[in-house]
Protein backbone atom coordinates (compact mmCIF):
# COMPACT_ATOMS: atom_id res chain seq x y z
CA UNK A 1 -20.96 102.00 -34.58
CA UNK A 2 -23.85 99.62 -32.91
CA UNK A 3 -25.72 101.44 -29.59
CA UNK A 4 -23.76 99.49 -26.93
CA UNK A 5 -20.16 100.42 -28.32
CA UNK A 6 -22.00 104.30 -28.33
CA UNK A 7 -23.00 103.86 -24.76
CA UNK A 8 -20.47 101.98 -23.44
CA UNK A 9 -17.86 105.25 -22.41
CA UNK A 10 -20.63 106.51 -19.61
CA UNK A 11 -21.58 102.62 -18.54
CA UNK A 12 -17.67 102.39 -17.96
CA UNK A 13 -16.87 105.46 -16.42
CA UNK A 14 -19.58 104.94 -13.82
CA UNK A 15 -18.44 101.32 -13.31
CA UNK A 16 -14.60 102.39 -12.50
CA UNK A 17 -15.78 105.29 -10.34
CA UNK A 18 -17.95 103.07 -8.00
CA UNK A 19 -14.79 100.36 -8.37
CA UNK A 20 -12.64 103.00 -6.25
CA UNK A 21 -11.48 102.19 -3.15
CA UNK A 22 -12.54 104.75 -0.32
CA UNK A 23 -9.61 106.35 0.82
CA UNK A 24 -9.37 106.82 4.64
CA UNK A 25 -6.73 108.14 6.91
CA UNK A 26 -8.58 107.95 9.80
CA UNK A 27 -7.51 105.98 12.87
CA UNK A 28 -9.50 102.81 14.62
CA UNK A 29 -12.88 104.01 16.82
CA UNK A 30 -10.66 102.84 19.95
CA UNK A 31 -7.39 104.17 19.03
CA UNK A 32 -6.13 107.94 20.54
CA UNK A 33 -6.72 110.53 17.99
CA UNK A 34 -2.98 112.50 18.09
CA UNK A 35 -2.43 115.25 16.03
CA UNK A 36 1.11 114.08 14.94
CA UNK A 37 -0.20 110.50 13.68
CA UNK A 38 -3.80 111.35 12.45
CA UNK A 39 -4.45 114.86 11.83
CA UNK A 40 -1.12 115.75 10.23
CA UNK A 41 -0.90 113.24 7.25
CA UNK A 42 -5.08 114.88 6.72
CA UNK A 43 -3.74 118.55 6.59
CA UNK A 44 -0.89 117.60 4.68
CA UNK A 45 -3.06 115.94 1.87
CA UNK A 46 -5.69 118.40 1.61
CA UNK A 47 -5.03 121.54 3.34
CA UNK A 48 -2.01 122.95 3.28
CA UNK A 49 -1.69 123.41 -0.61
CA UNK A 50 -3.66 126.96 0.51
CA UNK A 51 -2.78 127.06 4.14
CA UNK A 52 0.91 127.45 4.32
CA UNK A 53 3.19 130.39 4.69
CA UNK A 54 3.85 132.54 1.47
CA UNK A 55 0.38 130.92 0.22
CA UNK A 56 -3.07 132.17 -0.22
CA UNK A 57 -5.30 131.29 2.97
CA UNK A 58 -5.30 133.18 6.25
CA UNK A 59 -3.31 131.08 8.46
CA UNK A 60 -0.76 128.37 8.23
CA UNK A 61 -1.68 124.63 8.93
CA UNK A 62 2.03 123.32 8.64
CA UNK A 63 2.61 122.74 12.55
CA UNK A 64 0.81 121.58 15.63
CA UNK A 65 1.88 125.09 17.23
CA UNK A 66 0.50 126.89 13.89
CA UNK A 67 -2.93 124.55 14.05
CA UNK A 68 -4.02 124.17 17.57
CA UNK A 69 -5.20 127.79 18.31
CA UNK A 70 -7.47 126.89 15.27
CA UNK A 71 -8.91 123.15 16.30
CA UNK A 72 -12.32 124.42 17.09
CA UNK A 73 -12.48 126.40 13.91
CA UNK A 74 -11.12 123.70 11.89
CA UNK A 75 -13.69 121.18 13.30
CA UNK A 76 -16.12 123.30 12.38
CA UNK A 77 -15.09 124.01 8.92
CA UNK A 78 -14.91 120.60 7.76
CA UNK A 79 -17.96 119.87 9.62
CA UNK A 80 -19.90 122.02 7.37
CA UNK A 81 -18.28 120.80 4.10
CA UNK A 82 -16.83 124.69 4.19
CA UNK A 83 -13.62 123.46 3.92
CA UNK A 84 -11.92 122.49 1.77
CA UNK A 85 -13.67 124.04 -1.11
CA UNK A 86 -15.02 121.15 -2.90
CA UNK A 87 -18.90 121.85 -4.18
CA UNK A 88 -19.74 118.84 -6.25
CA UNK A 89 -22.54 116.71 -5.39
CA UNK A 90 -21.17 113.57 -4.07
CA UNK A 91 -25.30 111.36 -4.55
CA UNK A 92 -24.68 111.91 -8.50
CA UNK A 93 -22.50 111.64 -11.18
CA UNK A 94 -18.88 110.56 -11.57
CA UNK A 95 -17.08 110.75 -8.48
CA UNK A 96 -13.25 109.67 -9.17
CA UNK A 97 -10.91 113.08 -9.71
CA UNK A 98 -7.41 113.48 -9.84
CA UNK A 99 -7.83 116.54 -7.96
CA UNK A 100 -10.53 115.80 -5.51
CA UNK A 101 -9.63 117.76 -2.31
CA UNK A 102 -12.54 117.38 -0.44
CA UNK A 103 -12.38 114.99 2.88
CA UNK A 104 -14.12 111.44 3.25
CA UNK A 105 -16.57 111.38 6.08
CA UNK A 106 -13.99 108.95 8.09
CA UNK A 107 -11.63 112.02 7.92
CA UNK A 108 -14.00 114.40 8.92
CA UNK A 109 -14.85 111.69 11.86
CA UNK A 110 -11.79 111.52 12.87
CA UNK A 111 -10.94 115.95 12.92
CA UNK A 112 -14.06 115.89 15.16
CA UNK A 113 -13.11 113.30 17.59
CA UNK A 114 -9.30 115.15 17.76
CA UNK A 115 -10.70 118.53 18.59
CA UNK A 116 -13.63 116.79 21.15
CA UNK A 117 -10.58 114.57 22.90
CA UNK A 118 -8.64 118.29 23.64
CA UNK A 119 -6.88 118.31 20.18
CA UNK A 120 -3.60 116.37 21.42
CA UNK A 121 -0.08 116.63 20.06
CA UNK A 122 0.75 113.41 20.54
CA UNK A 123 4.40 111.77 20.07
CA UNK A 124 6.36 113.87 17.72
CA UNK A 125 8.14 110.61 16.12
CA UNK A 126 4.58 109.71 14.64
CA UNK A 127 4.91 113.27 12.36
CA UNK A 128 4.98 112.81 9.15
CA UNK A 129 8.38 114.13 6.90
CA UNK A 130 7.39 118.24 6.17
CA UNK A 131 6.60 118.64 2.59
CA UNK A 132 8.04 120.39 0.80
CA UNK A 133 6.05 123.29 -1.35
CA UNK A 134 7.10 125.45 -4.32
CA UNK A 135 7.87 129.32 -3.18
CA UNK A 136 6.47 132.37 -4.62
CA UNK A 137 9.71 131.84 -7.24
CA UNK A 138 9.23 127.98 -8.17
CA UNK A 139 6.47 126.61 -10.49
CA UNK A 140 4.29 123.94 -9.68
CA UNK A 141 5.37 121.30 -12.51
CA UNK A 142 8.86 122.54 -12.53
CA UNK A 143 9.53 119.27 -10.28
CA UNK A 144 7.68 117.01 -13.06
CA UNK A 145 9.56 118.58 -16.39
CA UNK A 146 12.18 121.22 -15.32
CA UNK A 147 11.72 124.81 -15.50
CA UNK A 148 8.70 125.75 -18.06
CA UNK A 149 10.21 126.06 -21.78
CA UNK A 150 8.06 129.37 -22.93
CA UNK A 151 7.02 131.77 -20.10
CA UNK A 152 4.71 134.94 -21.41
CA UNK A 153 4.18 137.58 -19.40
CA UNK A 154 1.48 140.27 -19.74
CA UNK A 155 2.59 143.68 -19.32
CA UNK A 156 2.94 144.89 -16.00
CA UNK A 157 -0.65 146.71 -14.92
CA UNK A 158 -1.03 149.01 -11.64
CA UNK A 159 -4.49 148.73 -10.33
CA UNK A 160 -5.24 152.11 -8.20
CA UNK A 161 -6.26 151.66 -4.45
CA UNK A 162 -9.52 152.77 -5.23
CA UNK A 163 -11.09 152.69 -8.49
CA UNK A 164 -13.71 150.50 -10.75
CA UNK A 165 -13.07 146.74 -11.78
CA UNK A 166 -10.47 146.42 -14.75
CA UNK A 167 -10.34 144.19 -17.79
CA UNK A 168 -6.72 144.07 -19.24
CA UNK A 169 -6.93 143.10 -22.62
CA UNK A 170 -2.92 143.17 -24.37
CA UNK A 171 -1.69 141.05 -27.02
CA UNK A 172 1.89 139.56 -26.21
CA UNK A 173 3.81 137.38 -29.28
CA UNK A 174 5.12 134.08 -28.18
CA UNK A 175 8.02 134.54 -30.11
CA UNK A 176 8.01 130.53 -31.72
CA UNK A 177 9.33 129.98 -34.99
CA UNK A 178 7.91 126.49 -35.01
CA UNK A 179 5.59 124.04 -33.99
CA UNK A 180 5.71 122.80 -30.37
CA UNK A 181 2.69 120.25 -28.63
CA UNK A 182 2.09 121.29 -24.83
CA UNK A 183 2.10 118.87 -22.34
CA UNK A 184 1.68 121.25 -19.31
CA UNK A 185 0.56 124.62 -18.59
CA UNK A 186 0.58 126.99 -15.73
CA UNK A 187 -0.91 130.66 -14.88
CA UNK A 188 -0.47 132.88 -12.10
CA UNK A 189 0.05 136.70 -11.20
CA UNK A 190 3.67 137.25 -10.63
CA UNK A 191 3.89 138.74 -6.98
CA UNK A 192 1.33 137.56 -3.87
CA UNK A 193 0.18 140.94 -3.67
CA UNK A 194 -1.19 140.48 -7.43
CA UNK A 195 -3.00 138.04 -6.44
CA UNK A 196 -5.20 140.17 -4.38
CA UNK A 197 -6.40 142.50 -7.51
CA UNK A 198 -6.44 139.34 -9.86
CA UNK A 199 -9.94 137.81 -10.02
CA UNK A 200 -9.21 135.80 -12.73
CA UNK A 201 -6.83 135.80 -16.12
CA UNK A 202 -7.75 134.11 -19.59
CA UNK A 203 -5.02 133.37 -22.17
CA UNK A 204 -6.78 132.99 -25.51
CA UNK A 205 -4.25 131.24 -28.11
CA UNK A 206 -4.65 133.46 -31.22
CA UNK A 207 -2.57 131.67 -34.53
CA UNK A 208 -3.18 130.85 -38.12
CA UNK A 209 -5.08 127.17 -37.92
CA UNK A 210 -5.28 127.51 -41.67
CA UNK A 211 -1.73 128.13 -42.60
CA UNK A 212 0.03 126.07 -45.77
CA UNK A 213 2.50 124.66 -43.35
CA UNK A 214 0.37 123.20 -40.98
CA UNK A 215 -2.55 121.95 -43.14
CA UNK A 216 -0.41 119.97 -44.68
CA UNK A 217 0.25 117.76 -41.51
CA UNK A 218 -3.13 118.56 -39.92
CA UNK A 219 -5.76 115.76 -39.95
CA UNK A 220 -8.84 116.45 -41.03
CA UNK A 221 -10.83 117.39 -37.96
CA UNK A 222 -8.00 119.14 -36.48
CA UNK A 223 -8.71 122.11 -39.29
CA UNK A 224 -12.20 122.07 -38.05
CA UNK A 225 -12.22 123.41 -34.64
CA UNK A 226 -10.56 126.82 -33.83
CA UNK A 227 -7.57 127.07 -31.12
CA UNK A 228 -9.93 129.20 -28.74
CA UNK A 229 -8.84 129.10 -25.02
CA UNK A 230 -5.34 128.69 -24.08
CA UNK A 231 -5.87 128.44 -20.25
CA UNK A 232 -8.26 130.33 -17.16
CA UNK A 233 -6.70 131.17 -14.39
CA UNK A 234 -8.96 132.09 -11.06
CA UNK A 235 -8.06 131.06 -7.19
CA UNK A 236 -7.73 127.68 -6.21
CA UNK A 237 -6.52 126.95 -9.95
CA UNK A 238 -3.21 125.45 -10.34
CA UNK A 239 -2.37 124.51 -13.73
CA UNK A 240 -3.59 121.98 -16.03
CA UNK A 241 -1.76 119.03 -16.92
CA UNK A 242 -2.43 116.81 -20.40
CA UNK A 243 -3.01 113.31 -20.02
CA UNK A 244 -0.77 110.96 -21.56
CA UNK A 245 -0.42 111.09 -25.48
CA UNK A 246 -3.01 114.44 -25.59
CA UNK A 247 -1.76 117.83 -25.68
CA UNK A 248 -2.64 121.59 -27.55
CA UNK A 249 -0.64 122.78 -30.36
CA UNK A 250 1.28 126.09 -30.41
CA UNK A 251 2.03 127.24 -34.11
CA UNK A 252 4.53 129.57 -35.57
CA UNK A 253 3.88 133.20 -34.76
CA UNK A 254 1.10 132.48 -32.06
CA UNK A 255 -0.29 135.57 -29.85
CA UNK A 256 -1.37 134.96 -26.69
CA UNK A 257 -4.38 137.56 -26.17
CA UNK A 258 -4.59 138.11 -22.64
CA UNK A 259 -7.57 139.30 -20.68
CA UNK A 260 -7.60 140.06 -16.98
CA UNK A 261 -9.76 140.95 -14.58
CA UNK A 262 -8.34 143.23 -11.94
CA UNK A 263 -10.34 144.77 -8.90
CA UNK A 264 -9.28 147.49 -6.31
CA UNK A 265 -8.42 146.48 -2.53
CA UNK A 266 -7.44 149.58 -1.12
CA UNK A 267 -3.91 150.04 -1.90
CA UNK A 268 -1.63 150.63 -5.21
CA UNK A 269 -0.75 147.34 -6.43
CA UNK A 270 1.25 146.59 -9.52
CA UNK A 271 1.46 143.25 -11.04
CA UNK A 272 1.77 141.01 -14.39
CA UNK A 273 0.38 137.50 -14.85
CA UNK A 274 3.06 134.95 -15.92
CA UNK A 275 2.11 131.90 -18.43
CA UNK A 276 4.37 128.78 -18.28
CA UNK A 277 4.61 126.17 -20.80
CA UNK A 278 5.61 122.71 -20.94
CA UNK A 279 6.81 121.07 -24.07
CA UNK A 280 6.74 117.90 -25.26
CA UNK A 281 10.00 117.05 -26.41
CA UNK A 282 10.70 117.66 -30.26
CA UNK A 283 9.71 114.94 -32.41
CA UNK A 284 7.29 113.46 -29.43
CA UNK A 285 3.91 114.22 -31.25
CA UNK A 286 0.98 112.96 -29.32
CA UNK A 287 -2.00 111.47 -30.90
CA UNK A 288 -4.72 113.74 -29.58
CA UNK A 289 -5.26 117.15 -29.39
CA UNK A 290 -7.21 118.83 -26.40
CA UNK A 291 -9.00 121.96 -26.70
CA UNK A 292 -10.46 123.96 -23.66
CA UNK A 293 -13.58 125.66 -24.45
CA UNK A 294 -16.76 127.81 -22.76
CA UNK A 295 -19.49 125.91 -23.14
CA UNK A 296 -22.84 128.72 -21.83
CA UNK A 297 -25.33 127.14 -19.57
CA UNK A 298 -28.00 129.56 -21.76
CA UNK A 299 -29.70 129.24 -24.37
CA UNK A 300 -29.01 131.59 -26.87
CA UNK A 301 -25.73 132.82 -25.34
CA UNK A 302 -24.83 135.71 -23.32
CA UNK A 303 -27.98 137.71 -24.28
CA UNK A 304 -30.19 135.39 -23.14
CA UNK A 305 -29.36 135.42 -18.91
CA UNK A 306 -32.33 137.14 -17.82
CA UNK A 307 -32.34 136.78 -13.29
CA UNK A 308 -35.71 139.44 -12.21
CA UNK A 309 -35.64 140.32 -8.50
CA UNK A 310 -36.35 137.65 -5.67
CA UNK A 311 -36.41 135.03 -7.82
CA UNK A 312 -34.25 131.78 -8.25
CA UNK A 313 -33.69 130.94 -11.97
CA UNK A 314 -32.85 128.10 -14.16
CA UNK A 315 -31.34 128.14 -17.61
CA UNK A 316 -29.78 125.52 -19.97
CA UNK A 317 -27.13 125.71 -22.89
CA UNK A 318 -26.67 122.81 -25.55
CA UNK A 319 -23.70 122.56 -27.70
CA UNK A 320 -23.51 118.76 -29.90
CA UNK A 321 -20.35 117.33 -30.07
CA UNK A 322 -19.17 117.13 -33.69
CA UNK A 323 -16.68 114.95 -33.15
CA UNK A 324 -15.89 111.65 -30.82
CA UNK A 325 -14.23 112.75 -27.59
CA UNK A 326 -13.00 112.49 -24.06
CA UNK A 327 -14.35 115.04 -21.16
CA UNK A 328 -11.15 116.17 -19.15
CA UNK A 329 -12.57 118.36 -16.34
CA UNK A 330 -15.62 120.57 -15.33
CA UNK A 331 -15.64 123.75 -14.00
CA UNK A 332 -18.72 126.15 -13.56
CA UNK A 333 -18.00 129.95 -13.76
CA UNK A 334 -20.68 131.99 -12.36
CA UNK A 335 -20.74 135.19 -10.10
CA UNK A 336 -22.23 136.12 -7.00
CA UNK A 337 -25.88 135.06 -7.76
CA UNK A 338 -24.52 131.68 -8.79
CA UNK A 339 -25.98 128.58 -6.93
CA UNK A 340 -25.28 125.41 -8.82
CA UNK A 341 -24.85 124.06 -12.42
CA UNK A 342 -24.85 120.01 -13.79
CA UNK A 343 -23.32 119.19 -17.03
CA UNK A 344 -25.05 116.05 -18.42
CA UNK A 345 -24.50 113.99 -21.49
CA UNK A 346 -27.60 112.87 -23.72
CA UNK A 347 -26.26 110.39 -25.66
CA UNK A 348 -27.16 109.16 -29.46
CA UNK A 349 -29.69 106.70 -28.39
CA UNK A 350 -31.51 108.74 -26.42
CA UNK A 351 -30.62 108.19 -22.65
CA UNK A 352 -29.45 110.55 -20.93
CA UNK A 353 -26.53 111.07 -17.98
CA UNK A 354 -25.42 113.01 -15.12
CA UNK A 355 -21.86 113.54 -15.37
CA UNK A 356 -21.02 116.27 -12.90
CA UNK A 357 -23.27 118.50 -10.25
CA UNK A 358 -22.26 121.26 -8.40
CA UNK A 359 -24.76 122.25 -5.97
CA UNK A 360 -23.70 124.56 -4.01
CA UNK A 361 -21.60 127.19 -6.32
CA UNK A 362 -19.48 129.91 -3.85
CA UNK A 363 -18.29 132.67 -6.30
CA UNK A 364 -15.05 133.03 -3.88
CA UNK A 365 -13.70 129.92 -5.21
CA UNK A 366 -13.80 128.91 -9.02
CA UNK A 367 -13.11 124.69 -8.29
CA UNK A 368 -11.70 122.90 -11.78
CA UNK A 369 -13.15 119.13 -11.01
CA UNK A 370 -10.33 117.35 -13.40
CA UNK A 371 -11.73 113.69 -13.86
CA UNK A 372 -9.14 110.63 -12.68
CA UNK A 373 -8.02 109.24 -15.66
CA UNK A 374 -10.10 106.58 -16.01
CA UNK A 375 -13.33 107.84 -14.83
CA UNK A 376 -13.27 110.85 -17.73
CA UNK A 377 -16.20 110.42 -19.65
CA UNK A 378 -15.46 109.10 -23.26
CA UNK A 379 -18.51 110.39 -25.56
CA UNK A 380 -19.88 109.51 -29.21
CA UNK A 381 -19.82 112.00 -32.01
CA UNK A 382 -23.40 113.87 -31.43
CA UNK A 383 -23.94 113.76 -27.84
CA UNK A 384 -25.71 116.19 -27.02
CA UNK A 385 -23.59 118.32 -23.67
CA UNK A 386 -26.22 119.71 -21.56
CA UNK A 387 -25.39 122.55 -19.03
CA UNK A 388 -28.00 123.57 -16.36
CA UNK A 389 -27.09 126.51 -14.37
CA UNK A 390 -29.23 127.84 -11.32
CA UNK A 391 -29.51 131.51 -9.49
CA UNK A 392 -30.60 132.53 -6.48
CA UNK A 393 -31.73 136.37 -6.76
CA UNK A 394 -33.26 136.31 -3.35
CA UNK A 395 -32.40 137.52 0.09
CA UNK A 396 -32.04 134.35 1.06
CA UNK A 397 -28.39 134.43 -0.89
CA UNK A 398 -26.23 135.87 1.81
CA UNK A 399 -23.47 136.83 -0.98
CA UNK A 400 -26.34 138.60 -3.15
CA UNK A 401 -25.33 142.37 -3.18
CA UNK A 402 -29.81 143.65 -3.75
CA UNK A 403 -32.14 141.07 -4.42
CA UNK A 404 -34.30 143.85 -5.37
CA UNK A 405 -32.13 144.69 -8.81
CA UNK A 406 -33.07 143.13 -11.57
CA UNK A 407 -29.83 141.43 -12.96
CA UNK A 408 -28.33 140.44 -16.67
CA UNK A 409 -25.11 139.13 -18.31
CA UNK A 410 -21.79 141.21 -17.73
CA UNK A 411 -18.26 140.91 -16.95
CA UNK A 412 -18.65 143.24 -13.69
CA UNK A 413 -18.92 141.11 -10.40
CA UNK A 414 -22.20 142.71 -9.74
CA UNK A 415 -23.90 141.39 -13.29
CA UNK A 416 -23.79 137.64 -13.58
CA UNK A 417 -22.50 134.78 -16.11
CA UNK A 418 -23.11 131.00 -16.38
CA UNK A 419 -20.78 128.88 -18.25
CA UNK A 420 -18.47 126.14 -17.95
CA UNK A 421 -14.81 125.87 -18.77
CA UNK A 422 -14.49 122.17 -20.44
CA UNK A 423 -11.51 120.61 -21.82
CA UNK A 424 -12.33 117.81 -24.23
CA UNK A 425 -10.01 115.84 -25.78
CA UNK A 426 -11.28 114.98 -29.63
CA UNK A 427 -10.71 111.74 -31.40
CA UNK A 428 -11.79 110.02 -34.84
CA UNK A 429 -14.74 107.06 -34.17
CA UNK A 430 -11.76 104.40 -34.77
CA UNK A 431 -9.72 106.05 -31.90
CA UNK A 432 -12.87 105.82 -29.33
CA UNK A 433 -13.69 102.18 -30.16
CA UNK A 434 -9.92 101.63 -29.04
CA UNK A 435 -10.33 103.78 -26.01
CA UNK A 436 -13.46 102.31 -25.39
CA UNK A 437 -11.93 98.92 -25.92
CA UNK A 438 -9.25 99.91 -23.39
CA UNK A 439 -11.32 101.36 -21.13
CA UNK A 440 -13.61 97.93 -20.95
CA UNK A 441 -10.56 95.91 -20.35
CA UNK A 442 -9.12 98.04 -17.75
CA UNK A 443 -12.58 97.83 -15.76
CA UNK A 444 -12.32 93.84 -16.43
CA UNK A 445 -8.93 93.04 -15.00
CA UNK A 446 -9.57 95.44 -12.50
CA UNK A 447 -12.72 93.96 -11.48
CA UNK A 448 -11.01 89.95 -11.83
CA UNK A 449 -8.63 91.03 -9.04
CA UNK A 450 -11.09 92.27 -6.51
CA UNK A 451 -13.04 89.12 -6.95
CA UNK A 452 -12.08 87.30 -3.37
């Protein structure tokens, strides 16, 4: 493989992201800013997945009545980049997600001027049709593939009112008698209540890789690379979705090893966390297989997060990829000293690239940036993956429980952590130069049509 066929995935990535359109739903400088024409279609896109009733934010956005005691707040809010929660550095790196919630600066323009202009209703024929949401009961790809075909539920926990931080660790059988490729997965703690005591819930995918019965159907580098991570839950996580023709294998016998973090809030709760599945449909095999792993932003490992008192820090992890692939997502995992981490790719030749930064880390919500599908970075076997995590151990961190304590790696909210949750997609070197290929040809014809 020549240099420009192993550099070509970031070059194209970076090409289709700045080939975007900017997305606007604001309304002309001149024209009256109404909440039923401007401001609803806004909440609707990027707001009220938290802020609706039965959901997880403080108020509901769904209404003009629900929203206008809340205009100034709101204005605010989005003035500040507080809301929504969407920390990525927008001067660096790939910038097309198929998840990005955050607002363009012509809808944040056009909040302001609503609120400043008395926050009007406006003609109620301009509202948009209500959407339509998934209740505490529904799942949120039952609409895309039916209801899920494997749920696994932990067993049920109560979490006193008052008592220390909890890590659940059980080990529930999936029951399957054969192999099934997922196409769609979903976590979440069965009741809104549990969602309170749930900080966060792993589902580690424990099954014999080396088995008779699948080696003999497995390719190669398959065998290779252990099952690890089934899928993280934490707030403001949905689900995770495979992109076309990629999915993870579930084998005969699986286990699903559970571990959950549970906290006290002052009253009894009790609560399980449900995991959904998706299938593909049997005989539909696709041709890659996706793993989701925890890549540390340390060198060393665990042992080596050392944060002294009133003092910001900066440590780095490396991990080589052994084998051709396709970055799905980034998503940093710290705790409260957290300030930022950048995952960068330093490629075979030498050059190095930003592919994601977020600056400005907030422990309360644990943001998965899930690349669009033709901005996710496609990367040479032996790029180097470089993670580059910052804390801020000073008083100057207004979450930071004592500057003055000296502070290490732990699974307690008060000790700290720095990795990433990545899901990469592996592939022979044949199967990148065709995605390359396809990538490159995509970015061509997209590129021909622009052209005036």
């Amino acid at each position: 493989m020549n240099a420009s066929v192993k550099c070509v995935g970031i070059f194209v990535l970076t090409l289709v992201a700045l080939a975007v359109p900017r997305a606007t739903t604001a309304a002309p400088r001149d024209a009256d800013v109404t909440f039923a024409k401007d401001i609803a279609p806004i909440l609707q896109s990027k707001c009220q997945v938290c802020h609706r009733e039965g959901s997880m934010a403080p108020m509901s956005l769904e209404s003009y009545a629900q929203v206008r005691p809340w205009a100034r707040a709101i204005k605010s809010a989005v003035s500040s980049h507080e809301m929504p929660p969407w920390h990525l550095d927008k001067t660096v790196g790939i910038q097309a997600f198929a998840n990005d919630r955050s607002l363009t600066e012509d809808q944040i323009d056009t909040i302001v001027r609503w609120v400043d202009a008395g926050a009007p209703m406006g003609d109620a024929a301009d509202l948009p049709a209500p959407l339509e949401w998934p209740t505490g009961e529904d799942w949120n790809f039952s609409s895309m593939f039916g209801e899920p075909d494997l749920i696994v539920r932990s067993p049920a926990y109560t979490m006193p009112a008052q008592a220390q931080d909890v890590w659940y660790r059980p080990v529930v059988p999936t029951e399957l008698t054969e192999a099934r490729w997922v196409r769609a997965i979903e976590i979440r703690p069965a009741t809104v209540k549990g969602r309170t005591i749930t900080h966060h819930a792993l589902a580690r995918l424990q099954q014999d890789e080396a088995s008779e019965a699948w080696q003999s159907n497995a390719p190669e580098d398959d065998l290779a690379i252990p099952s690890g991570l089934f899928m993280e839950w934490a707030i403001g996580k949905q689900g995770e979705l495979m992109r076309p023709d990629s999915g993870k294998l579930m084998l005969p016998g699986a286990n699903i090893v559970w571990d959950i973090h549970y906290h006290a809030v002052g009253e009894e709760v009790t609560d399980q966390v449900e995991l959904a599945v998706y299938f593909y449909p049997k005989g539909e095999t696709p041709h890659f297989r996706q793993r989701l792993g925890l890549y540390h932003a340390i060198a060393g490992g665990s042992g080596g997060l050392d944060i002294p008192p009133n003092t910001v820090t900066t440590h780095q992890g490396f991990h080589v990829m052994k084998e051709a692939g396709r970055i799905e997502n980034f998503q940093p995992h710290m705790h409260l000293r957290g300030k930022g981490m950048m995952m960068e790719a330093i490629l075979p030749d030498g050059r190095t690239d930003v592919l994601s930064h977020v600056a400005d880390y907030h422990f309360n919500w644990h943001n998965n940036y899930v690349y669009a599908e033709d901005a996710a970075p496609l990367l040479p076997k032996g790029t180097v993956l470089r993670f580059t995590s910052w804390h801020d151990n000073t008083a100057a961190n207004r979450d930071n429980p004592d500057p003055n304590q000296w502070v290490g790696y732990g699974d307690r909210t008060v000790d700290e952590m720095a990795h990433a949750w990545v899901n990469i997609t592996y592939m022979t070197d044949e199967d990148f130069e065709v995605e390359v290929a396809k990538r490159k040809a995509k970015l061509a014809s997209t590129t021909t049509n622009e052209q005036p």
